[in-house]
N, C-alpha and C. Protein backbone atom coordinates (compact mmCIF):
# COMPACT_ATOMS: atom_id res chain seq x y z
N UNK A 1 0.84 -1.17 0.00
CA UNK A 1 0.00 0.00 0.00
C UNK A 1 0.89 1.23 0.00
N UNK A 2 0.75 2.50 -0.53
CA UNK A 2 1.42 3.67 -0.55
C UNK A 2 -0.28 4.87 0.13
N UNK A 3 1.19 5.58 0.46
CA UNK A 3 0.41 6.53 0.59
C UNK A 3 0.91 8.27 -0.64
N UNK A 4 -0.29 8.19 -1.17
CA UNK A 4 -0.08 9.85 -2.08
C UNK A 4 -0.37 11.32 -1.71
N UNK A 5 0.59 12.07 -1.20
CA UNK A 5 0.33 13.35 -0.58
C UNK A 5 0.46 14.41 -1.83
N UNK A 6 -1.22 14.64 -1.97
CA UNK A 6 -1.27 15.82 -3.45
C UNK A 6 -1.25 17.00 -2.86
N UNK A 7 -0.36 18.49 -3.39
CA UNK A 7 -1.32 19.84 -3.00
C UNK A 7 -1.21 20.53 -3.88
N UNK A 8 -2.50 20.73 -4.39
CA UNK A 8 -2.96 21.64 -5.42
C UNK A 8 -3.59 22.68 -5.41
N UNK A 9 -3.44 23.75 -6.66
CA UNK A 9 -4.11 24.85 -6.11
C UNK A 9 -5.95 24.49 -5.62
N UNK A 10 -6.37 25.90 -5.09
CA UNK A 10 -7.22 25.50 -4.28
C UNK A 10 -8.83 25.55 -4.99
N UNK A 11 -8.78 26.27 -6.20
CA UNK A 11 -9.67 26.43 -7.21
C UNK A 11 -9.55 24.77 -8.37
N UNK A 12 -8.58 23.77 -8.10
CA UNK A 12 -8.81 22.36 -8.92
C UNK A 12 -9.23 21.85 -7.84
N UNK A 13 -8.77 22.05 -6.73
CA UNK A 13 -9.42 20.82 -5.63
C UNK A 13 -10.64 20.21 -5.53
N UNK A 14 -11.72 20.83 -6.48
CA UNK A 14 -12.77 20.36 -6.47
C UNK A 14 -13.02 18.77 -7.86
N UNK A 15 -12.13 19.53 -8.59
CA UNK A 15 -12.31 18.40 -10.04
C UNK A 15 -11.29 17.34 -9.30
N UNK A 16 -10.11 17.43 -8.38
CA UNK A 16 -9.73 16.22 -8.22
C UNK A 16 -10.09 15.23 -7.46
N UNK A 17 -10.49 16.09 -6.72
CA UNK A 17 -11.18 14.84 -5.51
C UNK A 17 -12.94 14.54 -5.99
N UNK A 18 -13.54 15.38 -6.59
CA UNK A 18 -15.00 14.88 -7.63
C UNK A 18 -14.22 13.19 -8.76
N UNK A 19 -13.14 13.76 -9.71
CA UNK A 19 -12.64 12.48 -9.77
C UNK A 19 -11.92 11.34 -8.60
N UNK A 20 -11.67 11.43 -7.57
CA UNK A 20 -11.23 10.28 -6.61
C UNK A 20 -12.42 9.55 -5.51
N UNK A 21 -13.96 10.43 -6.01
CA UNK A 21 -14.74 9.83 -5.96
C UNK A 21 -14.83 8.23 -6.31
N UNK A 22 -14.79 8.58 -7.71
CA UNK A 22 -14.65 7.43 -8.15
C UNK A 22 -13.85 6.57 -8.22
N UNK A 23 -12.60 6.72 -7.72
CA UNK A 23 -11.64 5.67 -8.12
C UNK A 23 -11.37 4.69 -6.40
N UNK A 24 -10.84 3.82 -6.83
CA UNK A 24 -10.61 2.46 -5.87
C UNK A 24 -9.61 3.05 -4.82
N UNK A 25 -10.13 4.07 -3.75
CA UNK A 25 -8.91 4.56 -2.65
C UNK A 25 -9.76 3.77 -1.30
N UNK A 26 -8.19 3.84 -0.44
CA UNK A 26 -8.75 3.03 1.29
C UNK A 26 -9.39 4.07 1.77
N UNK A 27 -8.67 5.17 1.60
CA UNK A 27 -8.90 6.29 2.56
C UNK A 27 -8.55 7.48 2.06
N UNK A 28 -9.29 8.59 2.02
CA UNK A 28 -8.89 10.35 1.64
C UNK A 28 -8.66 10.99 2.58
N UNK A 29 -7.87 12.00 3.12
CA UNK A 29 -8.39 13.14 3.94
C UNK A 29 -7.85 14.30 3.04
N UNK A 30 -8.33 15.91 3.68
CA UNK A 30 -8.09 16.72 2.93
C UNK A 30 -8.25 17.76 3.99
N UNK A 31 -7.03 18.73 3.47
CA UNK A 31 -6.59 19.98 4.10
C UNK A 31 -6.11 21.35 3.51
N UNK A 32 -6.74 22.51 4.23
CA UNK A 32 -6.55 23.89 3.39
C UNK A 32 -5.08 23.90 4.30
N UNK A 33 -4.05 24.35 3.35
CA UNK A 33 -2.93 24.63 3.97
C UNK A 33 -2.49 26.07 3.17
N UNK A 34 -1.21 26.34 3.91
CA UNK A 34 -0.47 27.57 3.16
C UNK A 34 0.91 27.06 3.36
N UNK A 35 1.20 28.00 1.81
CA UNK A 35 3.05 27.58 1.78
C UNK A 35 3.32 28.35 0.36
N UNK A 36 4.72 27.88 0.34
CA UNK A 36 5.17 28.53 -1.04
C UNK A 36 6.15 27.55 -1.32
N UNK A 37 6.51 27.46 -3.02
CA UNK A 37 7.40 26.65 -3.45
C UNK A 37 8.84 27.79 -4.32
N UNK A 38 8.64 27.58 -5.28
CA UNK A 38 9.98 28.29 -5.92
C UNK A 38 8.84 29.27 -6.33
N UNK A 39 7.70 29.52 -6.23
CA UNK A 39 7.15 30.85 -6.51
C UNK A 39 7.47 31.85 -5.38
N UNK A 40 7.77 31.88 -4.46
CA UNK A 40 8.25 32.66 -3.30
C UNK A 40 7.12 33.82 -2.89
N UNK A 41 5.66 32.99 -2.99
CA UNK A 41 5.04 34.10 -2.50
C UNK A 41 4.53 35.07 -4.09
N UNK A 42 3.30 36.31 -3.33
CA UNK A 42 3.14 37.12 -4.36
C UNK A 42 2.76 38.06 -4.05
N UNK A 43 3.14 39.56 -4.73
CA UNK A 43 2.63 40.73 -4.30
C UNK A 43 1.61 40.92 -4.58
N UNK A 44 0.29 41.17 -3.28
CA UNK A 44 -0.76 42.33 -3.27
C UNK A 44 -1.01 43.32 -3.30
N UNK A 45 -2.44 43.91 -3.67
CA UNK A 45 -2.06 45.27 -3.00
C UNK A 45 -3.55 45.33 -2.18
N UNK A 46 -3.11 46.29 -1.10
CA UNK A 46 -4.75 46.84 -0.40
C UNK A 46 -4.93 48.40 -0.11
N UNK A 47 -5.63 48.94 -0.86
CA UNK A 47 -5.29 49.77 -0.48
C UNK A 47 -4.57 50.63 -2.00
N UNK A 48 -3.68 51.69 -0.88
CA UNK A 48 -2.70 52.51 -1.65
C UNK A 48 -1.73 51.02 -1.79
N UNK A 49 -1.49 50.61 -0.55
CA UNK A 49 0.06 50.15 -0.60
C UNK A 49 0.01 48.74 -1.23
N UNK A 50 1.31 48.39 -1.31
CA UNK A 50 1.51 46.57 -1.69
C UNK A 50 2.18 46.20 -0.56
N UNK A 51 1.75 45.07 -0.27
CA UNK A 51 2.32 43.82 0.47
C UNK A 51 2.93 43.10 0.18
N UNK A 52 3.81 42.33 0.56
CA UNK A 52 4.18 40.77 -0.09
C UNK A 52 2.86 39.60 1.09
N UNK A 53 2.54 38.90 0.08
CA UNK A 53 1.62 37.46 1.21
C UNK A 53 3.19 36.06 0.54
N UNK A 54 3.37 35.87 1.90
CA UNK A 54 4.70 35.23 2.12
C UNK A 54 4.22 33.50 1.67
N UNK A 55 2.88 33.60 2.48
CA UNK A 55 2.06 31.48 1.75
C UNK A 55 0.77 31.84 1.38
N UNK A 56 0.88 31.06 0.38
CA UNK A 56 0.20 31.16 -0.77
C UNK A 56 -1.36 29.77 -0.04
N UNK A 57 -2.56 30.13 -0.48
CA UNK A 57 -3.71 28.90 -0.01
C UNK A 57 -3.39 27.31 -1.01
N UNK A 58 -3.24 26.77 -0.89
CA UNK A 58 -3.40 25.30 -1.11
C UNK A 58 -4.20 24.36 -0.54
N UNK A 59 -4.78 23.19 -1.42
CA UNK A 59 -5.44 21.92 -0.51
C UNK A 59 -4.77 20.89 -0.81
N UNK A 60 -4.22 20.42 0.34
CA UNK A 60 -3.35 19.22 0.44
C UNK A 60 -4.76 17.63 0.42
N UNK A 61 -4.35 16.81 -0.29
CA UNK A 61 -5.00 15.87 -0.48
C UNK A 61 -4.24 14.35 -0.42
N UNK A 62 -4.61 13.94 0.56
CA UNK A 62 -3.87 12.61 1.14
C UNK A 62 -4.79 11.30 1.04
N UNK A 63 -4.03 10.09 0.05
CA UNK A 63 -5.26 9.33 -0.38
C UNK A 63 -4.08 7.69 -0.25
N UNK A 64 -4.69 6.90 0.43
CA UNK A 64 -3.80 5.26 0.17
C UNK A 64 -4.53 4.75 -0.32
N UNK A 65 -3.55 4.08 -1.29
CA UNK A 65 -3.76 3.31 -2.64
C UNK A 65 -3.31 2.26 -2.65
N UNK A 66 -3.68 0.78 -3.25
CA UNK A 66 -2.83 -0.17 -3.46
C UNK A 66 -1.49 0.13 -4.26
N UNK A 67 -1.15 -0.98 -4.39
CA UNK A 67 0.37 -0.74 -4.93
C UNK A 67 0.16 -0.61 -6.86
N UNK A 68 -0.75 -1.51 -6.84
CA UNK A 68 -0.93 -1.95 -8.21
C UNK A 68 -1.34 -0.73 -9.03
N UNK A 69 -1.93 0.46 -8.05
CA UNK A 69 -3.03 1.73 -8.66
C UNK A 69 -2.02 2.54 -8.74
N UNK A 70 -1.35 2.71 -8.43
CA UNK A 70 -0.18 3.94 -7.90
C UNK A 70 0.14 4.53 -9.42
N UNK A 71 0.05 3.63 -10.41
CA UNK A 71 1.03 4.56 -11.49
C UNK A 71 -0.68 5.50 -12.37
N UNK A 72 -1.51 4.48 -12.20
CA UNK A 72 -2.97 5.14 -12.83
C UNK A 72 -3.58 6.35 -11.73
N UNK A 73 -2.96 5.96 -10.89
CA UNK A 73 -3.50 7.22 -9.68
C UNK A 73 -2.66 8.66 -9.90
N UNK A 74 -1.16 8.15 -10.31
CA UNK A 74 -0.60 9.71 -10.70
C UNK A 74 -0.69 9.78 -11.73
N UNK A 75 -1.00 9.39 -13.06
CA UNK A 75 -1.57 10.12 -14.01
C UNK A 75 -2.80 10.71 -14.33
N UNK A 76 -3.84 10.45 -13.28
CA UNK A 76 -4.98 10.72 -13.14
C UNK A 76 -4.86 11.88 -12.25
N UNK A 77 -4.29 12.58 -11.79
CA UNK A 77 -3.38 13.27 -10.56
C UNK A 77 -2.63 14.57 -11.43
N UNK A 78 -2.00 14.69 -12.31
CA UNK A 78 -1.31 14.95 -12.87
C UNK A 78 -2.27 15.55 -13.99
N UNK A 79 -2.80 15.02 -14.89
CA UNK A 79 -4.07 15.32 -15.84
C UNK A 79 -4.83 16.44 -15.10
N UNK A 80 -5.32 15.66 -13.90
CA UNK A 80 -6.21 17.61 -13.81
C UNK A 80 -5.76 18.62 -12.78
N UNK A 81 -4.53 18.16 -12.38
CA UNK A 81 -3.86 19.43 -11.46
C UNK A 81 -2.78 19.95 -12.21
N UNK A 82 -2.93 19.67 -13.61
CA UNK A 82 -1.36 20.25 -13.96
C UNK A 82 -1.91 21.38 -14.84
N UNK A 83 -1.16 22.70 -14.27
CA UNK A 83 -1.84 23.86 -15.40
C UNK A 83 -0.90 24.02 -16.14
N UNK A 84 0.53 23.45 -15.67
CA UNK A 84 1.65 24.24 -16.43
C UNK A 84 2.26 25.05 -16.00
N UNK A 85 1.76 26.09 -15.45
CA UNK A 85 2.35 27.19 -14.37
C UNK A 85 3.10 26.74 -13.22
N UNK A 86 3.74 27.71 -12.88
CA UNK A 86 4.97 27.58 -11.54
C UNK A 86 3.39 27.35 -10.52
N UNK A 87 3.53 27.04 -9.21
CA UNK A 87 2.83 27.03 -8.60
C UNK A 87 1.77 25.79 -8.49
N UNK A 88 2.03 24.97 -9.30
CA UNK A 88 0.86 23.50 -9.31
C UNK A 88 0.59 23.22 -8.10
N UNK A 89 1.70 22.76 -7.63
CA UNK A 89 2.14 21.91 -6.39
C UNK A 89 2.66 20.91 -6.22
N UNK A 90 2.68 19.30 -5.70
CA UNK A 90 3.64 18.66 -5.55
C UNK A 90 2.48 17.35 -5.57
N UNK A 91 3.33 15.99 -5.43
CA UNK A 91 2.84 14.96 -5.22
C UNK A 91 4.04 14.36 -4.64
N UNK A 92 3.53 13.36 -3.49
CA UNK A 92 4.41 12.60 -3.19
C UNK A 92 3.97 11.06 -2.48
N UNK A 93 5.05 10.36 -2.71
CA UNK A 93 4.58 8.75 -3.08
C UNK A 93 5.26 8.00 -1.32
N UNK A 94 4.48 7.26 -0.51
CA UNK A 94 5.36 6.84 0.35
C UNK A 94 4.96 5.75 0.48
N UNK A 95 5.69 4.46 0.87
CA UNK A 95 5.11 3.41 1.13
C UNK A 95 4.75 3.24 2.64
N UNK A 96 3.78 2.50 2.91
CA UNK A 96 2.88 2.22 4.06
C UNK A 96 3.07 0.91 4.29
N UNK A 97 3.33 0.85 5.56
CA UNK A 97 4.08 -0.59 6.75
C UNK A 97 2.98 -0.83 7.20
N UNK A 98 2.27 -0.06 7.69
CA UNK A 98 0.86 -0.81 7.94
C UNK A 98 -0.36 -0.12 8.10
N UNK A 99 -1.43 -0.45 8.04
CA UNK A 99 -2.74 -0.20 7.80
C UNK A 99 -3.72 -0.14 8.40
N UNK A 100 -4.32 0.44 9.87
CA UNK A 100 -5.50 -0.13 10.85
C UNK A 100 -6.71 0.01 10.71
């Protein structure tokens, strides 16, 4: 079993997990987080002035999968969180010792 830690922006989070509806997972959870990657953040403004906002909103999406799904799960993963742009987010693959 693995476990897949997605975070995507926070405006796809709805098409990916509407698709992981359907697909063969043990378990989902899901979380609004903040952070930044090599985008380093982005200037606002309010007001007269500008700001820098230092983390950016993301939804982290955490889903275990058999072993066998893992390669159809990140291309299915990949397909609708990928815009192309700096800023996607990440995926990451871990294997799981055990299961309760």
């Amino acid at each position: 079993m693995k476990q897949i830690v997605t975070i995507v922006r926070p405006h796809l989070a709805e098409a990916v997990l509407g698709s992981l509806k359907r697909a063969p997972v043990e378990a989902i959870s899901v979380h609004e987080v903040k952070g930044f990657g090599r985008q380093k953040g982005y200037l606002d403004q309010y007001g007269d002035s500008e700001f820098s906002e230092a983390f950016l909103p993301k939804v982290e999406i955490t889903l275990y999968i058999e072993d066998s799904r893992v390669e159809e799960m990140l291309e299915r993963l990949v397909k609708l969180a990928r815009t192309g742009r700096m800023g996607d987010g990440k995926i990451f693959v871990m294997p799981v010792t055990s299961f309760l």
